[in-house]
Protein backbone atom coordinates (compact mmCIF):
# COMPACT_ATOMS: atom_id res chain seq x y z
CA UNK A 1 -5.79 -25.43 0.91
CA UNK A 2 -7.68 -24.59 4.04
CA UNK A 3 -5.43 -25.65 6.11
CA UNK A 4 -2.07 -23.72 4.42
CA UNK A 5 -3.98 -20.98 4.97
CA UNK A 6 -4.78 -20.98 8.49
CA UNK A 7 -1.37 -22.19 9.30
CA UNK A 8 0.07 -19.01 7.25
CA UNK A 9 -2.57 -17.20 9.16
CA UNK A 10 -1.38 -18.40 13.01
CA UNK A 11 2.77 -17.54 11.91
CA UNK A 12 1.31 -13.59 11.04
CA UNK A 13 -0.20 -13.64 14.00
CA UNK A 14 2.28 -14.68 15.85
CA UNK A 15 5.48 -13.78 14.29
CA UNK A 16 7.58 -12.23 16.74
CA UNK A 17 8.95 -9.85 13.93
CA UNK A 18 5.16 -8.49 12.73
CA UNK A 19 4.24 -7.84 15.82
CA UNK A 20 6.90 -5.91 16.62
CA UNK A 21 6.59 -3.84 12.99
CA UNK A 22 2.95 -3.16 14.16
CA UNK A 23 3.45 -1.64 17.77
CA UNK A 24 5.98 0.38 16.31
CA UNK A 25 3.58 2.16 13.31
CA UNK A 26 0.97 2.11 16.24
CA UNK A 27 3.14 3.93 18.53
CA UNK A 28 4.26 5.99 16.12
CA UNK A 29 0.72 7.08 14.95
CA UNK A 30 -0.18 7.35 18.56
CA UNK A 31 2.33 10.14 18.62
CA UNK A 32 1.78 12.04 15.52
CA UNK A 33 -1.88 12.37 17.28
CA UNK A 34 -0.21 13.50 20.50
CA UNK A 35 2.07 15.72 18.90
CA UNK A 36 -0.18 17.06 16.53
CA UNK A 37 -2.96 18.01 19.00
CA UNK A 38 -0.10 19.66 21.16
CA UNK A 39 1.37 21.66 17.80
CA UNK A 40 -2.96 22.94 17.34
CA UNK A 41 -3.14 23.87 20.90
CA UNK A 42 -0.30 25.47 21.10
CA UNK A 43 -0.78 27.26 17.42
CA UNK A 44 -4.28 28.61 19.14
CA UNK A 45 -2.42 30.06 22.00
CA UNK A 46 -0.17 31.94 20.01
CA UNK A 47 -2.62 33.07 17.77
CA UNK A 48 -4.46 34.45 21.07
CA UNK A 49 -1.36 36.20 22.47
CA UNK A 50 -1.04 38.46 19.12
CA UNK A 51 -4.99 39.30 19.47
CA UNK A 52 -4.43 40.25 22.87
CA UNK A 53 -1.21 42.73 22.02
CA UNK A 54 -3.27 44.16 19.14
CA UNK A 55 -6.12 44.87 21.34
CA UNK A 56 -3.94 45.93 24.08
CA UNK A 57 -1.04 47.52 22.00
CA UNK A 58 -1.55 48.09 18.83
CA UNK A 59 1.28 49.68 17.62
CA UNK A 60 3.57 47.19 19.39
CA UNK A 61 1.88 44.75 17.04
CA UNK A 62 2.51 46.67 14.10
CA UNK A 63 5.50 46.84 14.73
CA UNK A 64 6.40 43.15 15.70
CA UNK A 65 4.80 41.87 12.77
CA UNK A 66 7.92 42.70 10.54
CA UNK A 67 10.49 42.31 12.68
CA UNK A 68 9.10 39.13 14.18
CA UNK A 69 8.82 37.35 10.55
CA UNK A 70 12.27 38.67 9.65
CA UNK A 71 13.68 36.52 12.94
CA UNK A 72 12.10 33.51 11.62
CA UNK A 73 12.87 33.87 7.79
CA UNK A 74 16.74 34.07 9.42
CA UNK A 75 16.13 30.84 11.35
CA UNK A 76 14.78 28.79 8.14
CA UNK A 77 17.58 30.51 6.07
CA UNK A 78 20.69 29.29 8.63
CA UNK A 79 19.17 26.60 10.56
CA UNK A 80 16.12 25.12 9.79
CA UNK A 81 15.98 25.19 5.54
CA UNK A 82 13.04 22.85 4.44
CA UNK A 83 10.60 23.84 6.96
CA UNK A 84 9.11 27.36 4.81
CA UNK A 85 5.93 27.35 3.89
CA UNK A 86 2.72 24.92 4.60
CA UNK A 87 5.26 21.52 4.04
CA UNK A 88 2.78 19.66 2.01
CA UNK A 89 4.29 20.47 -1.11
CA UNK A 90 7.90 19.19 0.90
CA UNK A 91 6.12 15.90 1.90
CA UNK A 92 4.57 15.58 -1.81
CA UNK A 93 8.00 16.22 -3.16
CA UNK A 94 9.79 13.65 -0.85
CA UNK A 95 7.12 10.68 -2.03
CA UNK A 96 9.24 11.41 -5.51
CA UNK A 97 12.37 11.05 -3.73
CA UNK A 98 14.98 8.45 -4.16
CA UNK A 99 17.71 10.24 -2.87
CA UNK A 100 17.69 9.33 1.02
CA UNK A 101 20.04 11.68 2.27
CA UNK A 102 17.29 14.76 0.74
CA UNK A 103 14.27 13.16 1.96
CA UNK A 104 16.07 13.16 5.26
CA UNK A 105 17.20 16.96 4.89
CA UNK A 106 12.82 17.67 4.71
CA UNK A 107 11.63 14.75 6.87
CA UNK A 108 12.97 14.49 10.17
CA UNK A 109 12.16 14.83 13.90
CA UNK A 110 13.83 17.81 14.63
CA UNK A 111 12.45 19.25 11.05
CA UNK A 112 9.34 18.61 12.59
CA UNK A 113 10.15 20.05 16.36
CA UNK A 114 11.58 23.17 14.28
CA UNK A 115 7.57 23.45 11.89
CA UNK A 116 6.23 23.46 15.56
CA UNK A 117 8.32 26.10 16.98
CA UNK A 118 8.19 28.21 13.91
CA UNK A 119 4.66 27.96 12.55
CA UNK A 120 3.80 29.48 16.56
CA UNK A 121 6.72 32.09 16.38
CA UNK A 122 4.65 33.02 12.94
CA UNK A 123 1.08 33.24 14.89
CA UNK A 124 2.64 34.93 17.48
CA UNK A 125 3.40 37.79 15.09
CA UNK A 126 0.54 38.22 13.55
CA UNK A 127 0.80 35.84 9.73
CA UNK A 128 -2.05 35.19 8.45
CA UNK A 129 -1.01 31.20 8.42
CA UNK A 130 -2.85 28.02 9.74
CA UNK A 131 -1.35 24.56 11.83
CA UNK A 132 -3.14 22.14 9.44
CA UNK A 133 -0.47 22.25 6.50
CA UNK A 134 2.53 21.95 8.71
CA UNK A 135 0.50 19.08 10.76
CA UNK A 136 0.84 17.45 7.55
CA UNK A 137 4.25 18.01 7.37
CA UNK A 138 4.64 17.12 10.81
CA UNK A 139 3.00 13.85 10.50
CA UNK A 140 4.90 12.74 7.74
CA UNK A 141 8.37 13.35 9.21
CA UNK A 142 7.36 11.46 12.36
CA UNK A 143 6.22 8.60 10.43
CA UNK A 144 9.00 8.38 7.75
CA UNK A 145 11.41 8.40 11.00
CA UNK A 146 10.63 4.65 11.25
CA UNK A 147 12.93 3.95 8.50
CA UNK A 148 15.41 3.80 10.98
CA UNK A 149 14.43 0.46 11.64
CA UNK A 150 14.79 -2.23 9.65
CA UNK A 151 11.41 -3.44 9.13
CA UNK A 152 10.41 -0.08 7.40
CA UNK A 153 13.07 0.05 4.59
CA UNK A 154 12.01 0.18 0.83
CA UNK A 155 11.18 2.86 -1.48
CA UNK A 156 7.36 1.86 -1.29
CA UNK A 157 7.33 1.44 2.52
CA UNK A 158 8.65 4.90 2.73
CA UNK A 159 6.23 6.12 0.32
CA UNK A 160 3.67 4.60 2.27
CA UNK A 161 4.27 6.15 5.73
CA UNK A 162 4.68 9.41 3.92
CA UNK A 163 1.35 9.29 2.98
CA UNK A 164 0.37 7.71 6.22
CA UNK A 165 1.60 10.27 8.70
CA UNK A 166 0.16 12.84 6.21
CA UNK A 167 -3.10 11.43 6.73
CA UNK A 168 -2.76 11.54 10.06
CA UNK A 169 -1.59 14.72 10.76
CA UNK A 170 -4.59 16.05 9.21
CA UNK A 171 -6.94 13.65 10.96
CA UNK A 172 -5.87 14.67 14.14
CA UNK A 173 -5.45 18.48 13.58
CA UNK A 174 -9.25 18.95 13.30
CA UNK A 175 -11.36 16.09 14.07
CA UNK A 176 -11.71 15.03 10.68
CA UNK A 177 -10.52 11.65 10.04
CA UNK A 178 -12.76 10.92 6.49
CA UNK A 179 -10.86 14.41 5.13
CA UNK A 180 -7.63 12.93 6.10
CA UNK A 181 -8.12 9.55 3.90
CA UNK A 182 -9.26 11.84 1.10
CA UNK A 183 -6.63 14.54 0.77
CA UNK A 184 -3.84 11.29 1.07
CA UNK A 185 -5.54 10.28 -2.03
CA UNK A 186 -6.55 13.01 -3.87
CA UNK A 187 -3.42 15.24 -3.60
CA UNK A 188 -0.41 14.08 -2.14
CA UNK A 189 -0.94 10.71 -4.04
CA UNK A 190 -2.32 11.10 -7.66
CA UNK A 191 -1.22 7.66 -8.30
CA UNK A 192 -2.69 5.65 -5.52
CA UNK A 193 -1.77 2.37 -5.01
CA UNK A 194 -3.95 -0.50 -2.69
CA UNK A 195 -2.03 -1.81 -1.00
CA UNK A 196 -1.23 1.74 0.98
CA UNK A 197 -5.41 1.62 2.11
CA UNK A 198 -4.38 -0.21 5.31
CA UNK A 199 -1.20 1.25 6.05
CA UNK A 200 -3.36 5.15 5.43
CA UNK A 201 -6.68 3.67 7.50
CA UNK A 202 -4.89 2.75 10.77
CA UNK A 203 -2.68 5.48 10.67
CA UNK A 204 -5.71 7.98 10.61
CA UNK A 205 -7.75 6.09 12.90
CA UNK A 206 -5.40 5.86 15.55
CA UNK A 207 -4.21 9.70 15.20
CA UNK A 208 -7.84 10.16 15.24
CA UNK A 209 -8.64 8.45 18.41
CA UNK A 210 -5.88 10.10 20.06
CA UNK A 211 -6.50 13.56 19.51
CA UNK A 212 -10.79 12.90 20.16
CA UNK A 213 -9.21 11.13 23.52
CA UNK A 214 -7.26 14.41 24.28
CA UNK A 215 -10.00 16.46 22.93
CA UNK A 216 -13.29 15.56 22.98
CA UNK A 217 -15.58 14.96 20.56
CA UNK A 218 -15.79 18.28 18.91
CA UNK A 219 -16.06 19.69 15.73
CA UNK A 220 -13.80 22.94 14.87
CA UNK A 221 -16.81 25.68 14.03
CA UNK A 222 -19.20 24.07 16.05
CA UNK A 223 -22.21 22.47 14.92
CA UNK A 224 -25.52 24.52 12.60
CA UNK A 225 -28.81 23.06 11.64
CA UNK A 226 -29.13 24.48 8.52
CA UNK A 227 -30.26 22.11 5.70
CA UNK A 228 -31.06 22.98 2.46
CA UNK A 229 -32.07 20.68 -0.76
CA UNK A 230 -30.46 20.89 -4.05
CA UNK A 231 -33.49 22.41 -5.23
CA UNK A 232 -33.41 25.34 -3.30
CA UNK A 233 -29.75 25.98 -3.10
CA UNK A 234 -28.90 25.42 -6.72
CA UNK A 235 -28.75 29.16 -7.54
CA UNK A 236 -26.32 29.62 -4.51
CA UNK A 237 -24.43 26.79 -5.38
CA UNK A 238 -23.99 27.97 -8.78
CA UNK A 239 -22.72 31.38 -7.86
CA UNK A 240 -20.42 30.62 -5.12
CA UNK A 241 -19.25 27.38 -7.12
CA UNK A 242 -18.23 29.71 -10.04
CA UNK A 243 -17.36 32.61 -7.50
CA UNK A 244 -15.28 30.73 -5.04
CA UNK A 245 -13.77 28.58 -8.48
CA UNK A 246 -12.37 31.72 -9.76
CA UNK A 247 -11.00 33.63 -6.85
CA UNK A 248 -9.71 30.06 -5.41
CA UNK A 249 -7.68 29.79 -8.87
CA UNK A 250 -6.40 33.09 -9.02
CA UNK A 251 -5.07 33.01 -5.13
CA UNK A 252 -3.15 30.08 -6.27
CA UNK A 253 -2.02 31.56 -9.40
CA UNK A 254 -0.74 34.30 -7.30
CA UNK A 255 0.94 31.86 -4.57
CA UNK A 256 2.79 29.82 -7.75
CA UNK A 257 4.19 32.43 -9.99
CA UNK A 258 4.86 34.38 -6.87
CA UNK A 259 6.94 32.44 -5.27
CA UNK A 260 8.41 31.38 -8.34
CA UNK A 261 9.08 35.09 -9.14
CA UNK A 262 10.69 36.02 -5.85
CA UNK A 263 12.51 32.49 -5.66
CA UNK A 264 15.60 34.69 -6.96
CA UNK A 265 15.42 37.80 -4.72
CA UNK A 266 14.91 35.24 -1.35
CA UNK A 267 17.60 33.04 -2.31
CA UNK A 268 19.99 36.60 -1.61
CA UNK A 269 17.50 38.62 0.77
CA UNK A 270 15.05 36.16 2.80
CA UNK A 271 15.34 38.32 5.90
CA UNK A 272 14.38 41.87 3.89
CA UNK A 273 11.64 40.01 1.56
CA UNK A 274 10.86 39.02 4.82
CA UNK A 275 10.37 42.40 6.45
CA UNK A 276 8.58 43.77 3.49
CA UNK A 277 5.96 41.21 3.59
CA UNK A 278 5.66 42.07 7.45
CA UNK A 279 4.95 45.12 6.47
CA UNK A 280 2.20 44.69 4.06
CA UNK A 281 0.23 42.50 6.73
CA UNK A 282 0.81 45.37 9.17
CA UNK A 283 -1.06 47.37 6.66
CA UNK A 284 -3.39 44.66 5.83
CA UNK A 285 -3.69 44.84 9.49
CA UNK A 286 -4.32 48.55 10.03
CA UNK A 287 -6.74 48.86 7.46
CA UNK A 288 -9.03 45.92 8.43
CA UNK A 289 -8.93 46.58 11.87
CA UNK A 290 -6.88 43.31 12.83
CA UNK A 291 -9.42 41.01 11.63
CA UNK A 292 -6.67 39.64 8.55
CA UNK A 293 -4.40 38.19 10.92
CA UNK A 294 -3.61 34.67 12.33
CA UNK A 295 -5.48 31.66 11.00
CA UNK A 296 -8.90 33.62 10.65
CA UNK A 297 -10.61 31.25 12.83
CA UNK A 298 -12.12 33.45 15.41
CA UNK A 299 -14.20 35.74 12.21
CA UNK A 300 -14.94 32.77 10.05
CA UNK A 301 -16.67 31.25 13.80
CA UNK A 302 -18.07 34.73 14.16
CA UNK A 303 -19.53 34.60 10.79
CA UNK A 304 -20.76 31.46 10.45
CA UNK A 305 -22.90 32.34 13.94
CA UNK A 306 -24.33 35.30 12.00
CA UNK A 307 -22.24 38.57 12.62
CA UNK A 308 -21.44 40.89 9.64
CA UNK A 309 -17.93 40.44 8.40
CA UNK A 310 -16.33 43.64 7.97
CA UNK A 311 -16.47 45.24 4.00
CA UNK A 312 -13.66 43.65 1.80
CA UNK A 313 -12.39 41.06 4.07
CA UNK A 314 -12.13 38.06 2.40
CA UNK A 315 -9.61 40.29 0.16
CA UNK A 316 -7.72 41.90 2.82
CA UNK A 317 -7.61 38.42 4.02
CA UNK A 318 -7.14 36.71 1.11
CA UNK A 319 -3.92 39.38 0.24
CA UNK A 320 -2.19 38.51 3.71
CA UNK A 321 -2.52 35.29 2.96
CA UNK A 322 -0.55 35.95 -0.52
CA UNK A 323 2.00 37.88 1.71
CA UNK A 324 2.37 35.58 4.57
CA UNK A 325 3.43 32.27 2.51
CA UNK A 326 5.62 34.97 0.31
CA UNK A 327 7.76 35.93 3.18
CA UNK A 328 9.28 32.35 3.20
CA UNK A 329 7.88 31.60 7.04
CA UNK A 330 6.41 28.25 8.16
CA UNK A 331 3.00 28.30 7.97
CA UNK A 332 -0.35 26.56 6.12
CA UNK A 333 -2.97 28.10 4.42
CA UNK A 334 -5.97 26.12 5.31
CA UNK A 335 -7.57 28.09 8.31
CA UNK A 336 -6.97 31.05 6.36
CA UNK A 337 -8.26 29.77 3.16
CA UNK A 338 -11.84 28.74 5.29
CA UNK A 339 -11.59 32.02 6.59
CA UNK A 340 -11.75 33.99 3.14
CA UNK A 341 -14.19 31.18 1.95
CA UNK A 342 -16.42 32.38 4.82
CA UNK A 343 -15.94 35.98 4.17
CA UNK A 344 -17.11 35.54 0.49
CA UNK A 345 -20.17 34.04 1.83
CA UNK A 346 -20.82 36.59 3.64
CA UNK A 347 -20.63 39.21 0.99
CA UNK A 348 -22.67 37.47 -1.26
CA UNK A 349 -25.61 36.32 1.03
CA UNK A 350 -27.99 39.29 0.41
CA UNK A 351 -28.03 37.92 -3.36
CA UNK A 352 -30.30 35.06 -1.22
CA UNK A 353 -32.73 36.47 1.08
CA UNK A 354 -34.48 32.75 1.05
CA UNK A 355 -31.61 30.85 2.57
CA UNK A 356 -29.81 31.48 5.77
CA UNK A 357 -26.50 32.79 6.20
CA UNK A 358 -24.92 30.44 7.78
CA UNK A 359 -25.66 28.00 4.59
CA UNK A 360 -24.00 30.24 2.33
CA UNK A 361 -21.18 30.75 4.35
CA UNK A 362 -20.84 26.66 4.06
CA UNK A 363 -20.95 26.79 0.11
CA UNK A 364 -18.75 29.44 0.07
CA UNK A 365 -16.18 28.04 2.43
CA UNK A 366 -16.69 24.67 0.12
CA UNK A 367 -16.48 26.81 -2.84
CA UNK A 368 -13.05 29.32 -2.44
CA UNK A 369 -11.08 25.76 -0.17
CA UNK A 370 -12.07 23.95 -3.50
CA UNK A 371 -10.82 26.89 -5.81
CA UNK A 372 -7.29 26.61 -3.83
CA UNK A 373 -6.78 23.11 -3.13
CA UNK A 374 -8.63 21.19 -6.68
CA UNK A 375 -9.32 18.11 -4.18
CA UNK A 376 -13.38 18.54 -4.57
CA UNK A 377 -14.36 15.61 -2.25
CA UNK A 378 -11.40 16.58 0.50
CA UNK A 379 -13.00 20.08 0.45
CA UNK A 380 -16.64 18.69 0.73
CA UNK A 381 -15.89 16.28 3.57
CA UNK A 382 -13.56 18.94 5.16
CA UNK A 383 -16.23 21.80 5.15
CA UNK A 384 -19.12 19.09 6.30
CA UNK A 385 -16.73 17.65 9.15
CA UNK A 386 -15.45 20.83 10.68
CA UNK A 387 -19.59 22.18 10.57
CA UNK A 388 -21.15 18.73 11.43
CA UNK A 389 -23.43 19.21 8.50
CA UNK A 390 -24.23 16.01 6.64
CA UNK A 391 -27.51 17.04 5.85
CA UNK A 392 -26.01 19.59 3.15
CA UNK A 393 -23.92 16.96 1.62
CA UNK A 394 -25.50 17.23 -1.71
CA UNK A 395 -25.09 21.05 -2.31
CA UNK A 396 -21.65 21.30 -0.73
CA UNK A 397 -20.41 18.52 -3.34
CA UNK A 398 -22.47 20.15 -6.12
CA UNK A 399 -20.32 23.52 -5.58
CA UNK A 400 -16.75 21.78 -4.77
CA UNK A 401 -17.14 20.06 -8.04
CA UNK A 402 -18.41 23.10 -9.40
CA UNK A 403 -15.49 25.41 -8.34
CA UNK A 404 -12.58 22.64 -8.59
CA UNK A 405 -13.90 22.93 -12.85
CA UNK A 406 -13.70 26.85 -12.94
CA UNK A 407 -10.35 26.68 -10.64
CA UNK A 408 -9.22 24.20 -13.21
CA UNK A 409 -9.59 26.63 -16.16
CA UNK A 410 -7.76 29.52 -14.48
CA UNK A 411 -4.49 27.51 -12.82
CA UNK A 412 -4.55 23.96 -14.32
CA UNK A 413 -2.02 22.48 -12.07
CA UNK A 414 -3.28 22.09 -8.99
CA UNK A 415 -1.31 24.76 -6.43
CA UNK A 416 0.39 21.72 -3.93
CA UNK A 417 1.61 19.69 -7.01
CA UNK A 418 2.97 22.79 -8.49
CA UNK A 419 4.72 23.54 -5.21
CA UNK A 420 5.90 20.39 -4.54
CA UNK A 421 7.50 19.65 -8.63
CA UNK A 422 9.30 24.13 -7.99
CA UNK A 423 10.41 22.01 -4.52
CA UNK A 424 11.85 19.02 -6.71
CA UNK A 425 13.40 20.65 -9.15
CA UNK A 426 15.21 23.32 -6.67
CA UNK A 427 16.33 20.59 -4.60
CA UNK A 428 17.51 18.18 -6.78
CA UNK A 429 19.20 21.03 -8.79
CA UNK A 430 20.93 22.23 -6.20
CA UNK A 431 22.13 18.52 -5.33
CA UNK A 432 23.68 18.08 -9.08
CA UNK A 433 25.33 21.65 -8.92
CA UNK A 434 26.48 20.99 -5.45
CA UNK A 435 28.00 17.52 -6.81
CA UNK A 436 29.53 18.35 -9.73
């Protein structure tokens, strides 16, 4: 018996065939890290370039904000359909797939070139929208292109690089390779399957490697030493959990019966739904002094280093959020859903004199990313990895836990898998329509 095995052992290891399956998913991973990295740096520059016209030109913002998100809902409408919105709820959608010629349609190299180019056209104009949604998006249309060869054929080997480059993407976007494993299993697989651990571990890791490699070893809001013990923080973990629950819940009630809502009026006018929503963020924009716009990164950092968020922000924010992934652009809502979470804490931390703002702002990031997303121990690990907090690991999974229970009782389908079934159903409907 010993001996079968080691001799089934050595022809793995030196099959000709598996080896050349494994440089190719290596490669491949190596380059959703590379590419990913690139789509983040280049997301921040853009995102810097509309800060800079606003502060230089304000009006010329204003102004470019609608106009510059009617140009890109034209582009998605007549050349590049499939890449609106974050594209997790495309990649969810295409694990259901069975049709190869629609999975292709959302998952493709030059679907993925396109999220690039359009997510930054979107920054660069002011949406309040974030790179880690389309990075997932990104990763998974690099990694499903390796059904091209023949090795990678098979409905579960397709699943399973879905899922992979998924993970991936979102290891590599912001450091946070545990967060990546997590959100592969808790949302864009529901039914996870073993045998997909290696195939998602390797991917991440090597994504991961390459973008710490290109980048450093970093963490995305820098590191705090605040600490705090479950029995200090259990009245702020109660409130936020409960607080950031709710207003988690009803953002995503608003995102899925809003889109489903103005499905019919974008179908006929993407390029004037388009404008209008432009509009509103210029507003949003005018009103809150250009602190709603882009991915939110810059005032979340601000606030989590102590400076006073402006009154009403994580609403203003929270609102051209709503209108941003409304006007049909690329774009994820991530960043800008840590953003609002850190707003909220920073409305509520004079309820708790005895614990330091910075900790609040970490529950109620945990809290409101929770509220959206329902994946508790993604948001947890997210939150903790992007901070380089472990020591708050009990309180931050006390409130995502917490707030994925109160989200649960205000939209009980959680907002991707609702996305991604709308995306299912449109596409395959239009598919029997278009074939009968």
């Amino acid at each position: 018996m010993y001996k079968l095995h080691y001799r089934r052992t050595k022809r793995r290891l030196l099959s000709a065939n598996k080896w050349k399956v494994r440089l190719a998913f290596w490669l491949a991973a190596i380059m959703v890290g590379l590419v990913t990295v690139s789509f983040t740096l280049l997301g921040n520059t853009a995102d810097q370039f509309f800060r800079q016209l606003h502060t230089g030109s304000p009006y010329l913002a204003y102004l470019l904000t609608p106009i510059g998100l009617a140009i890109i809902a034209w582009l998605v409408k007549v050349y590049f359909p499939g890449t609106e919105g974050s594209g997790i709820p495309q990649a969810i959608a295409a694990t259901s797939m069975k049709n190869n010629r629609l999975r292709e349609a959302i998952l493709s190299i030059r679907i993925a070139l396109a999220k690039i180019g359009l997510t930054c056209m979107g920054l660069m104009c002011g949406a309040s929208i974030g790179t880690m949604g389309p990075a997932v998006h990104i990763g998974a249309s690099i990694m499903h292109s390796l059904r091209r060869l023949k090795f990678f054929r098979g409905l579960d080997m397709t699943r399973g690089l879905i899922l992979a480059g998924g993970a991936a993407g979102i290891s590599a976007a912001f450091n946070t390779p545990l967060a990546g494993i997590m959100f592969a299993i808790e949302e864009m697989s529901r039914s996870y399957e073993d045998k997909t651990t290696g195939t998602l571990l390797i991917a991440v890791i090597i994504a991961g490697v390459t973008a710490l490699a290109i980048m450093g070893d970093y963490t995305y809001f820098g590191s705090t030493s605040v600490s705090l013990s479950m029995l200090d923080a259990w009245p702020a973990v109660l409130t936020l959990g409960i607080t950031g629950g709710l207003l988690g819940g009803i953002f995503s009630m608003m995102l899925i019966y809003g889109s489903r809502a103005i499905a019919p009026v974008v179908s006929v006018y993407p390029i004037r739904v388009a404008f209008i929503c432009g509009l509103f963020l210029s507003l949003l924009g005018f009103i809150s002094g250009g602190s709603t716009y882009g991915t939110g990164y810059e005032e979340a950092k601000l606030i989590m280093s102590g400076e006073e968020a402006m009154a009403g922000f994580s609403i203003y924010k929270l609102l051209a959020t709503v209108a941003s992934y409304l006007s049909g652009i690329p774009g994820g809502i991530f960043a800008p859903s840590l953003s609002v979470g850190a707003g909220l804490g920073a409305d509520l931390a004079g309820l708790f004199s005895d614990i330091p703002v910075s900790g609040i702002v970490l529950l109620a990031m945990v809290g409101y990313f929770t509220g959206v997303v329902q994946t508790p121990i993604t948001a947890f690990i997210i939150v903790m990895e992007l901070n380089d907090t472990p020591s708050m690991i009990l309180p931050l999974m006390a409130t995502a836990l917490l707030a994925k229970g109160v989200s649960y009782l205000v939209c009980p389908t959680p907002i991707y898998q609702a996305l991604a079934d709308a995306y299912l159903y449109k596409t395959t409907h239009k598919e029997e329509k278009s074939s009968s």
